[in-house]
N, C-alpha and C. Protein backbone atom coordinates (compact mmCIF):
# COMPACT_ATOMS: atom_id res chain seq x y z
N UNK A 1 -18.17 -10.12 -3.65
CA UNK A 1 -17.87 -10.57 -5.01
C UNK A 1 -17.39 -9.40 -5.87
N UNK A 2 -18.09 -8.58 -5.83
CA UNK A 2 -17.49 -7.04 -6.08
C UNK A 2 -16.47 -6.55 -6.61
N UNK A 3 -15.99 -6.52 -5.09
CA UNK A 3 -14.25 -6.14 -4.57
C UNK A 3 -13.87 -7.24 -4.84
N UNK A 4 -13.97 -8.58 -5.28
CA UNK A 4 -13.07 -9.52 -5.82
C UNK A 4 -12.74 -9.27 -7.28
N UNK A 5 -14.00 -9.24 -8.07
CA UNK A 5 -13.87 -8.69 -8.95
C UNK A 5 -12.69 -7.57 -9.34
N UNK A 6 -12.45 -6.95 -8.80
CA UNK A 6 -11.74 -5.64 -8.91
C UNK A 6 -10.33 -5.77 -8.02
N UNK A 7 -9.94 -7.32 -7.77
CA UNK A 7 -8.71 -7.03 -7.55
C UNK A 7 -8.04 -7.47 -6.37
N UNK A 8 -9.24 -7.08 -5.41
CA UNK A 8 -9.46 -6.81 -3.79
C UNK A 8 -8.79 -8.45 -3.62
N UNK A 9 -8.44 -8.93 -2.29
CA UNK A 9 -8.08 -9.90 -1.68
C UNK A 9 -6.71 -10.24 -1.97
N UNK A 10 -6.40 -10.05 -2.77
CA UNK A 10 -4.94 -10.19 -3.39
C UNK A 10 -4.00 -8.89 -3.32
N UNK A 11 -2.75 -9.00 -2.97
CA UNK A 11 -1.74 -8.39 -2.95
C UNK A 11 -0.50 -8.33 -4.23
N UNK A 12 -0.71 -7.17 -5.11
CA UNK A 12 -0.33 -7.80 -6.27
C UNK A 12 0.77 -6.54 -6.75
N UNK A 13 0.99 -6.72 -7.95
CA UNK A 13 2.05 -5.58 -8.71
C UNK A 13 1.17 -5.07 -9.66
N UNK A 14 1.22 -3.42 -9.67
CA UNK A 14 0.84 -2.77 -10.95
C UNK A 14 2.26 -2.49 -12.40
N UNK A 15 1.82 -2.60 -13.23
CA UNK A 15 3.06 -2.34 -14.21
C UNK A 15 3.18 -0.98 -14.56
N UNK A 16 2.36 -0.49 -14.46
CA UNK A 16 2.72 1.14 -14.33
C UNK A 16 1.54 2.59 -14.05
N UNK A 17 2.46 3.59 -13.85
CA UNK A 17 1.58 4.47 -13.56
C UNK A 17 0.29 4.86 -13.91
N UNK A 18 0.31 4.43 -15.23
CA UNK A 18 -0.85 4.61 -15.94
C UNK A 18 -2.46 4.11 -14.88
N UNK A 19 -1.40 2.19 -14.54
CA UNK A 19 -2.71 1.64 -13.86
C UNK A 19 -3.01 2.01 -12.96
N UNK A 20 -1.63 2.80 -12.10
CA UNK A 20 -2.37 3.13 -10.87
C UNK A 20 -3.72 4.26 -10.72
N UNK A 21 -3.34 4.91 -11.78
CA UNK A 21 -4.86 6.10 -11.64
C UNK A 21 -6.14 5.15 -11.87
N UNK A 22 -6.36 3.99 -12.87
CA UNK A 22 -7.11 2.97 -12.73
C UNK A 22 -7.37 2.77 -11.77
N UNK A 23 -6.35 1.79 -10.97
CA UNK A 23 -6.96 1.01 -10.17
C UNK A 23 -7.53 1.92 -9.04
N UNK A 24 -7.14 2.67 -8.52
CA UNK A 24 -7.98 3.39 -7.45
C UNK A 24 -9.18 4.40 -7.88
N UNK A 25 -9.45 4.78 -9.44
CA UNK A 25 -10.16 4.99 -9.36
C UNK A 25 -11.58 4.57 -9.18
N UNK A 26 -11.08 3.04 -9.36
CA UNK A 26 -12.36 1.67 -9.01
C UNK A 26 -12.43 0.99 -8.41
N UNK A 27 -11.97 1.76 -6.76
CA UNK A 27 -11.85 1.23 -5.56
C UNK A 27 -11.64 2.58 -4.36
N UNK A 28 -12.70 2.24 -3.34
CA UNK A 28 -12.91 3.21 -2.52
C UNK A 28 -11.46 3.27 -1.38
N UNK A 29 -11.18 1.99 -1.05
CA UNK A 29 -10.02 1.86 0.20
C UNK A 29 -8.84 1.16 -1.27
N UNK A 30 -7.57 2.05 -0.60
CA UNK A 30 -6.44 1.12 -1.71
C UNK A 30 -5.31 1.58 -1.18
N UNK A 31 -4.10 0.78 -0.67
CA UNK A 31 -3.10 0.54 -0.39
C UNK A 31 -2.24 0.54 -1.46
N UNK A 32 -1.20 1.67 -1.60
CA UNK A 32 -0.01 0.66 -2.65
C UNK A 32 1.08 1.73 -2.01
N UNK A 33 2.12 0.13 -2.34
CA UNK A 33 3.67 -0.13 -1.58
C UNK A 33 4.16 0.70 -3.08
N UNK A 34 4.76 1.21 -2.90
CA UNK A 34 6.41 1.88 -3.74
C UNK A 34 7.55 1.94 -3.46
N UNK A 35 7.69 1.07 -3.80
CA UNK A 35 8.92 -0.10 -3.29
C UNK A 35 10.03 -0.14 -4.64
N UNK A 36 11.40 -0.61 -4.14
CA UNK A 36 12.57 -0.93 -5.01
C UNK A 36 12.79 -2.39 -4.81
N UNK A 37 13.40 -3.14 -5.90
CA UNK A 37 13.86 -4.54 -6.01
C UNK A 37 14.81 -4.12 -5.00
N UNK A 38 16.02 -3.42 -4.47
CA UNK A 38 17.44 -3.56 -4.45
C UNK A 38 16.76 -3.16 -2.81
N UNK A 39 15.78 -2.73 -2.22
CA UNK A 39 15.92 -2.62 -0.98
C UNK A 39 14.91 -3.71 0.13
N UNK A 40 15.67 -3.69 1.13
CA UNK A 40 15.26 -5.54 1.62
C UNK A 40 14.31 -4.60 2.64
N UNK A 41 14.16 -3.81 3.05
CA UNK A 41 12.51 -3.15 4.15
C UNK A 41 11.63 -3.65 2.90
N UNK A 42 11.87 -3.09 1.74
CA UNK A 42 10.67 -3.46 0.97
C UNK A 42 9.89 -4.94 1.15
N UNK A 43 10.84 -6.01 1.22
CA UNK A 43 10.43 -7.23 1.22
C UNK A 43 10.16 -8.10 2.59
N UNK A 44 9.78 -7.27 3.77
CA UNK A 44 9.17 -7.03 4.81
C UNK A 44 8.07 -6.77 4.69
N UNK A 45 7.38 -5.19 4.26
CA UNK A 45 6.49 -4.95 4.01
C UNK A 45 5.74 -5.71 2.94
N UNK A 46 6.47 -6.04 1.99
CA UNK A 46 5.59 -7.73 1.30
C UNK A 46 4.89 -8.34 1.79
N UNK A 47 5.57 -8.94 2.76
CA UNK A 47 5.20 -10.16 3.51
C UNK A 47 3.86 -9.89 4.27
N UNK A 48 4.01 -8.77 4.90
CA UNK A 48 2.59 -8.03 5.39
C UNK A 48 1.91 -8.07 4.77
N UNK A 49 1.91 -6.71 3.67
CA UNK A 49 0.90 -6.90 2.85
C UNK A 49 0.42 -8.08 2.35
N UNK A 50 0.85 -9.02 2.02
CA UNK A 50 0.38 -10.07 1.65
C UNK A 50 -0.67 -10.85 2.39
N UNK A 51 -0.18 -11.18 3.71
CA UNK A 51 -1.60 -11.34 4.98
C UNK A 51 -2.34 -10.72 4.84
N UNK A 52 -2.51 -9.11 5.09
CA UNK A 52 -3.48 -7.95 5.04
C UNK A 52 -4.49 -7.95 4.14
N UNK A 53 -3.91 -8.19 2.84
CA UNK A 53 -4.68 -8.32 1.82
C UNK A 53 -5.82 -9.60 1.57
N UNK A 54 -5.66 -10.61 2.14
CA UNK A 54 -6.45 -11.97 2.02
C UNK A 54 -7.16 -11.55 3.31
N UNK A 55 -6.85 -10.47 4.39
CA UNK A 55 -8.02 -10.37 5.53
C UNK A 55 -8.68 -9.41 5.65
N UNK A 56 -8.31 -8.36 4.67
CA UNK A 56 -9.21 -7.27 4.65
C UNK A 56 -9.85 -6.68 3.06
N UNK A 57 -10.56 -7.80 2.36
CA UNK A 57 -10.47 -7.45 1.33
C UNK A 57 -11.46 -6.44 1.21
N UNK A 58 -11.99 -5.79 1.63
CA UNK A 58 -12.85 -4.25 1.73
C UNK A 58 -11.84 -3.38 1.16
N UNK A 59 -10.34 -3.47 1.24
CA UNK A 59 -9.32 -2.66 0.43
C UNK A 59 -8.35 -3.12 -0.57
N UNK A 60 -8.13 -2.62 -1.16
CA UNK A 60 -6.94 -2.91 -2.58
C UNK A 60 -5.80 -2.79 -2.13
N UNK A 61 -4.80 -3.97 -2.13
CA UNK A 61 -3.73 -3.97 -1.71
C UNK A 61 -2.59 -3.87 -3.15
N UNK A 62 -1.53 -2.89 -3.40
CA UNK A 62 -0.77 -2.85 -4.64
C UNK A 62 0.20 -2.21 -4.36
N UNK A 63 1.17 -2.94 -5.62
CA UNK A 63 2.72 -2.51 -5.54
C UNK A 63 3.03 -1.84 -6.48
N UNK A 64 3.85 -0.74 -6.62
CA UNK A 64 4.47 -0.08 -7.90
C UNK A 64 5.91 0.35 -7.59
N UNK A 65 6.31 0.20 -8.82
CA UNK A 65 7.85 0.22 -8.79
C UNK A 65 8.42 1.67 -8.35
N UNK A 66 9.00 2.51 -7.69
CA UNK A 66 9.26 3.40 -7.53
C UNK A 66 9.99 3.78 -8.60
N UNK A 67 11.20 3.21 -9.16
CA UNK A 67 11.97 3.46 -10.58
C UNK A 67 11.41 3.83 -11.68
N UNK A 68 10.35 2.85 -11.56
CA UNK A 68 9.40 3.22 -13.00
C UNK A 68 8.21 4.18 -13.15
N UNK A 69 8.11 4.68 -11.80
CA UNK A 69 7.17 5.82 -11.72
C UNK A 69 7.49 7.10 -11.48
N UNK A 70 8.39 8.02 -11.88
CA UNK A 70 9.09 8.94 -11.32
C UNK A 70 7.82 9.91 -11.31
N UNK A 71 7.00 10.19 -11.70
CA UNK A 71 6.10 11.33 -12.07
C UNK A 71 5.13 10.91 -10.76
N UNK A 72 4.71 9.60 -10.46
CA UNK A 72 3.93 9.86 -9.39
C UNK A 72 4.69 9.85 -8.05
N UNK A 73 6.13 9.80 -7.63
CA UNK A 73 6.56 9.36 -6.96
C UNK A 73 6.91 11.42 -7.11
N UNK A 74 7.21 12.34 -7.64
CA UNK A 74 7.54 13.84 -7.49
C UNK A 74 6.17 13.91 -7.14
N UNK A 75 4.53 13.62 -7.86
CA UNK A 75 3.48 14.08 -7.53
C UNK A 75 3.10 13.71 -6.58
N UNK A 76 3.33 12.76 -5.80
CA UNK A 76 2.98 12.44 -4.39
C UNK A 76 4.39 12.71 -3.19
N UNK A 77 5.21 13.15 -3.69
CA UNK A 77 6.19 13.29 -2.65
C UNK A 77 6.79 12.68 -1.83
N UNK A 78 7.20 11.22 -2.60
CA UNK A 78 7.50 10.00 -2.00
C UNK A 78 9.32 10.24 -2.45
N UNK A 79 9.76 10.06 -1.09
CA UNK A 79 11.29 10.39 -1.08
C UNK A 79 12.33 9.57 -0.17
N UNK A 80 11.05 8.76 0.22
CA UNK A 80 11.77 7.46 1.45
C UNK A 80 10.91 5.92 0.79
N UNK A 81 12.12 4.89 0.72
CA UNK A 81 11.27 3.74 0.49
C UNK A 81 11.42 2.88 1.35
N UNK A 82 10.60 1.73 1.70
CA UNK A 82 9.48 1.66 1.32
C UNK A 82 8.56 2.59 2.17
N UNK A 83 7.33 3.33 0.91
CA UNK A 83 6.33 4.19 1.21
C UNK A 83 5.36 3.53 0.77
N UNK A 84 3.78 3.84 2.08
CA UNK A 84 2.35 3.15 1.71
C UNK A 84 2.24 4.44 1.37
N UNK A 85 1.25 4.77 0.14
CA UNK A 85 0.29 5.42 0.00
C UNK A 85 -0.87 4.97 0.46
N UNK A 86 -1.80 6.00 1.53
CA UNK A 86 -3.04 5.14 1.67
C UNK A 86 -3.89 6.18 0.80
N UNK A 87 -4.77 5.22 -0.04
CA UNK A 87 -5.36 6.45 -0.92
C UNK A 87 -7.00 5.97 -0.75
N UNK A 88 -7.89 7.41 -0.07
CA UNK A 88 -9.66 6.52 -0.60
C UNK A 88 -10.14 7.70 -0.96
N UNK A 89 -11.37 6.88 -1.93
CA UNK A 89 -12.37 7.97 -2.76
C UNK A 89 -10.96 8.29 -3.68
N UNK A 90 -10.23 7.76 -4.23
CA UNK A 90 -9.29 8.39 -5.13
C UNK A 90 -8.19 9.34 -5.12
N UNK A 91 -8.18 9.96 -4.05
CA UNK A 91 -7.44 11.16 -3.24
C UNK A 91 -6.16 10.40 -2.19
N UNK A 92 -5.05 10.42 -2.17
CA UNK A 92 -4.53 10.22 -1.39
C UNK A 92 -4.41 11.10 0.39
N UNK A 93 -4.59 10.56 1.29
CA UNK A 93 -5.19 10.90 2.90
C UNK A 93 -3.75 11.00 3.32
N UNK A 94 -2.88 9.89 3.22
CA UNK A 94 -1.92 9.42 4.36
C UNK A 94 -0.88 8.64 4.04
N UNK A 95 0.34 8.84 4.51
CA UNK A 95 1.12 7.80 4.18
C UNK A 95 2.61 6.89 5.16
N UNK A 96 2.89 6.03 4.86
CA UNK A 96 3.26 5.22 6.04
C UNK A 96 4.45 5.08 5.63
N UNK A 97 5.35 5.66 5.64
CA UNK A 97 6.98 6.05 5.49
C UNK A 97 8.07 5.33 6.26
N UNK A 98 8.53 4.76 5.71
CA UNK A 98 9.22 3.99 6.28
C UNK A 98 8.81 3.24 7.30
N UNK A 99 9.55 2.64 8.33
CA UNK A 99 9.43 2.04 9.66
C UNK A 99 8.77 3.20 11.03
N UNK A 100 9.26 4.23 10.83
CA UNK A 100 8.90 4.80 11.59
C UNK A 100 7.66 4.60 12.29
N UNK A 101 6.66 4.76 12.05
CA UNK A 101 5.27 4.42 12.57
C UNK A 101 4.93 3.29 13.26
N UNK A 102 5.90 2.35 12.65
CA UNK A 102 5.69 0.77 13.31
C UNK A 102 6.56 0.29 13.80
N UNK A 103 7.47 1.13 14.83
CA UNK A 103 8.33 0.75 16.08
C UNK A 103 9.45 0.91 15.68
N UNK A 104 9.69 1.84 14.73
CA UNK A 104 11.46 1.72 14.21
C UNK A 104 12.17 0.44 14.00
N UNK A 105 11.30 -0.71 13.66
CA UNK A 105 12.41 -1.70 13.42
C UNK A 105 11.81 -2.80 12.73
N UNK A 106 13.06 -3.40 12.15
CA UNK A 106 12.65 -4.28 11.11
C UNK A 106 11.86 -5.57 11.15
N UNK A 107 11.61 -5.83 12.73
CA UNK A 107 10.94 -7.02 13.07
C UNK A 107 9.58 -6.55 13.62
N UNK A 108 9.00 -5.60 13.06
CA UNK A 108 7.47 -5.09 13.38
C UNK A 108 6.55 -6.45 13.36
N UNK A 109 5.02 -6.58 13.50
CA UNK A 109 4.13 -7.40 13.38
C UNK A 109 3.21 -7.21 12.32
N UNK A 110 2.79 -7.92 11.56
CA UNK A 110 1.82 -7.57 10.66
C UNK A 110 0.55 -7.11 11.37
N UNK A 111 0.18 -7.36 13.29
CA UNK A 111 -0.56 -6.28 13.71
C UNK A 111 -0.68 -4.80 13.89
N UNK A 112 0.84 -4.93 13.80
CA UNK A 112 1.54 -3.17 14.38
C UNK A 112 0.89 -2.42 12.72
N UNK A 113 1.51 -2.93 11.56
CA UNK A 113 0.82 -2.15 10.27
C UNK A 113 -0.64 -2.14 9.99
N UNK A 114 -1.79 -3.59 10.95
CA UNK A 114 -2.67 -3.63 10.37
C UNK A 114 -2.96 -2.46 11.27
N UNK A 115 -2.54 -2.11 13.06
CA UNK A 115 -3.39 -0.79 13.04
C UNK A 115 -3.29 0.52 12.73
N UNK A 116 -2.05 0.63 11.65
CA UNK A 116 -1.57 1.95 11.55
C UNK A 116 -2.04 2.22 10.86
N UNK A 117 -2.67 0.90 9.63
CA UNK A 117 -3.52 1.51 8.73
C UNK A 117 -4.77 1.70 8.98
N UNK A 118 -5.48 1.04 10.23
CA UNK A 118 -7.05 1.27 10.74
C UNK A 118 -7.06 2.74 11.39
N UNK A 119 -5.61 2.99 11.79
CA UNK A 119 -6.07 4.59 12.33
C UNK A 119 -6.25 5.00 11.35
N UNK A 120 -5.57 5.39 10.03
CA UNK A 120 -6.11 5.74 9.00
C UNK A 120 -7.43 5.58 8.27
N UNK A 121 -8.17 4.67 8.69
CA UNK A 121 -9.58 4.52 8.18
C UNK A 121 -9.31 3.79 6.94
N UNK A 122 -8.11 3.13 6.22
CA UNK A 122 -8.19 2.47 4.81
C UNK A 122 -8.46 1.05 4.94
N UNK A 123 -8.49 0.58 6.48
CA UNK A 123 -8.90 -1.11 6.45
C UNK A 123 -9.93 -0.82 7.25
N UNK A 124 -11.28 -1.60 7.84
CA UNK A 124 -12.04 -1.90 9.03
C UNK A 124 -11.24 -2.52 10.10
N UNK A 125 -10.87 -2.18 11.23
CA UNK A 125 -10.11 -2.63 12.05
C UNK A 125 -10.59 -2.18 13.24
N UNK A 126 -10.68 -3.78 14.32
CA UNK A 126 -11.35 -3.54 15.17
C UNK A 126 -10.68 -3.93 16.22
């Protein structure tokens, strides 16, 4: 109830940078996409996240605009989209850059991301 409270189960949009220091600071596991309207990988990784998020709600699943965040997008060193930040305890660990990680191609599985992010430790994945 918690982590519902706070967000968890849902796959959603932040409106800006501001929230993102929020929202992870009130959440131990948190996912967010930084993503562009104009690029279609982004709306792949949607679709994922969107499953992911209703099955692992132990983590915060979120989107932020890459356009509209230029300051966290130089402070985190995000220079390819779509980029996961996986961020816990507030600190960003890891991040999931493009396709690469999940078979170079655009028809990945929403299993192939759920374990890229369990190697990372940001979902329970078994």
């Amino acid at each position: 109830k918690e982590w519902l409270s706070k967000g968890h189960g849902e796959y959603r949009e932040i409106p800006s940078e501001r929230d993102f220091f929020q929202e992870v600071k009130e959440s131990k596991n948190v996912v967010c996409h930084f993503y562009r309207d104009t690029t279609f990988r982004c709306q792949i990784v949607d679709k994922h996240l969107t499953v992911l998020a209703k099955k692992h709600i132990e983590t915060k699943f979120l989107k932020l605009n890459a356009e509209k965040s230029p300051f966290l997008c130089e402070r985190l060193r995000i220079k390819v989209i779509p980029t996961l930040a996986l961020v816990k305890d507030g600190k960003t660990q890891d991040y999931v850059v493009g396709f690469t990680d999940l078979g170079n191609t655009d028809d990945f599985t929403t299993e192939t991301l759920e374990w890229r992010l369990g190697c990372a430790g940001i979902i329970n994945y078994r």
